[in-house]
Protein backbone atom coordinates (compact mmCIF):
# COMPACT_ATOMS: atom_id res chain seq x y z
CA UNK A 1 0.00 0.00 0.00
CA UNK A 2 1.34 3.27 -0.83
CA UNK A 3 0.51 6.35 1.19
CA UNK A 4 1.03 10.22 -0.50
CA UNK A 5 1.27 11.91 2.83
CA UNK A 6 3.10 14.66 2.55
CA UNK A 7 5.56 15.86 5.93
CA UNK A 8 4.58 18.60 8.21
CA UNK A 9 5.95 21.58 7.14
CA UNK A 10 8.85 23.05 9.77
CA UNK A 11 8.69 26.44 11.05
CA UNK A 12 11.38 26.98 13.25
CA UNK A 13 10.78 29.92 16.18
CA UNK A 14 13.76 31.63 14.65
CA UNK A 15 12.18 32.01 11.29
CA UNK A 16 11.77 35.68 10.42
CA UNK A 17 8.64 35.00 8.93
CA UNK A 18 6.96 33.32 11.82
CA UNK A 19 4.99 36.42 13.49
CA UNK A 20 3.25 35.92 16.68
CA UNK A 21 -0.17 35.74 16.91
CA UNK A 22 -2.24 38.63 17.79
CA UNK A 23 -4.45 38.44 21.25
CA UNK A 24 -7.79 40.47 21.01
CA UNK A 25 -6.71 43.14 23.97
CA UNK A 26 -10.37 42.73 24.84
CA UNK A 27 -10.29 39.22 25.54
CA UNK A 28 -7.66 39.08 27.81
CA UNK A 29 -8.15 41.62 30.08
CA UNK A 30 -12.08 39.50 30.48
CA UNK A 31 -14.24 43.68 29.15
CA UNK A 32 -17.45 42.41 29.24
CA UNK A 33 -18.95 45.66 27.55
CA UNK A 34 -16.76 48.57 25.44
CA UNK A 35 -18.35 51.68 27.05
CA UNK A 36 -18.62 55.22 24.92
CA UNK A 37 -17.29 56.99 28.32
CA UNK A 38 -13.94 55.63 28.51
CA UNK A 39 -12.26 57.62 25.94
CA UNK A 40 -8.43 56.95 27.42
CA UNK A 41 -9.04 53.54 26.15
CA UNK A 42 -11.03 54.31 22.94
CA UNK A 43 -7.80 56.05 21.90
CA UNK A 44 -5.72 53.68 22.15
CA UNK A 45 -8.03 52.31 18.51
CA UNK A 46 -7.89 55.60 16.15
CA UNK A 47 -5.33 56.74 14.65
CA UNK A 48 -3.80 60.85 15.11
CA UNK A 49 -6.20 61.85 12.02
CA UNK A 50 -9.45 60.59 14.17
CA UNK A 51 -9.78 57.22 11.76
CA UNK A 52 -10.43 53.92 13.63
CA UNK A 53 -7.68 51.42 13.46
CA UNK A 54 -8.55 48.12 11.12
CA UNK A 55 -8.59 44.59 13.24
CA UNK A 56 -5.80 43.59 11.30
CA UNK A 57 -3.41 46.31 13.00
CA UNK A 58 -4.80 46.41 16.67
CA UNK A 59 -5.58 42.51 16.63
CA UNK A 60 -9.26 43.19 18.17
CA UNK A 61 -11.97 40.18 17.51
CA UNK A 62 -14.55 40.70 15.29
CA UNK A 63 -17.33 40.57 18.04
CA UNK A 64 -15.64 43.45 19.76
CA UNK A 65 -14.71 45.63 17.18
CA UNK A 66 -18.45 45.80 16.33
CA UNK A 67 -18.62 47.03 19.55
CA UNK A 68 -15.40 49.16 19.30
CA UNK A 69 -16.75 51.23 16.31
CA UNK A 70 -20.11 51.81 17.94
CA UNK A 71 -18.47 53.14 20.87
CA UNK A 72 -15.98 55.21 18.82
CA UNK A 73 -18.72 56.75 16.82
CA UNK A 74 -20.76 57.66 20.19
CA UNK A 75 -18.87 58.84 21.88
CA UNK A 76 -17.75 61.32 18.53
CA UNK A 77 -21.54 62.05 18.55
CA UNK A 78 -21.25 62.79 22.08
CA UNK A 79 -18.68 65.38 21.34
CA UNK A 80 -15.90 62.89 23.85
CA UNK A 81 -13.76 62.09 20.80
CA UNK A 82 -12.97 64.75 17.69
CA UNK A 83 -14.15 63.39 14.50
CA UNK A 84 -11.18 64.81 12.92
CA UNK A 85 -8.59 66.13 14.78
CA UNK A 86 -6.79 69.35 13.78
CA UNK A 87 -3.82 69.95 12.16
């Protein structure tokens, strides 16, 4: 009988293309709810300009950066965060 497996591909630790995975920030400290009124944390996820920061960057899950960008845009509305900051 002849098997085509094929070997398990080695990534060594040292590799320079071997990143480490991102943690959502959310997750780990156990936020139960991203709230409008903490704006020292909601800037931590927009960028100088006033743009919110992409998952891919910040490493955020998708379940809380639906609730990142609702917050954002809140508290914008509620005149805590600039929509654009000035240059």
């Amino acid at each position: 009988m002849i098997t085509h497996e094929k070997p398990a591909a080695k990534v060594s630790a040292e590799s320079p293309f071997s990143k480490k995975k991102k943690c959502c920030p959310f997750v780990a400290a156990k936020v139960e709810r991203v709230d409008y009124k903490d704006v020292e944390n909601l800037k931590q996820f927009i960028t100088e300009r006033g743009k919110i920061l992409p998952r891919r960057i910040t490493g955020v899950s998708y379940f809380y950066q639906k609730h990142l960008k609702k917050a954002i845009k809140q508290a914008r509305y509620m005149a805590l965060l600039p929509f654009v900051l000035e240059e």
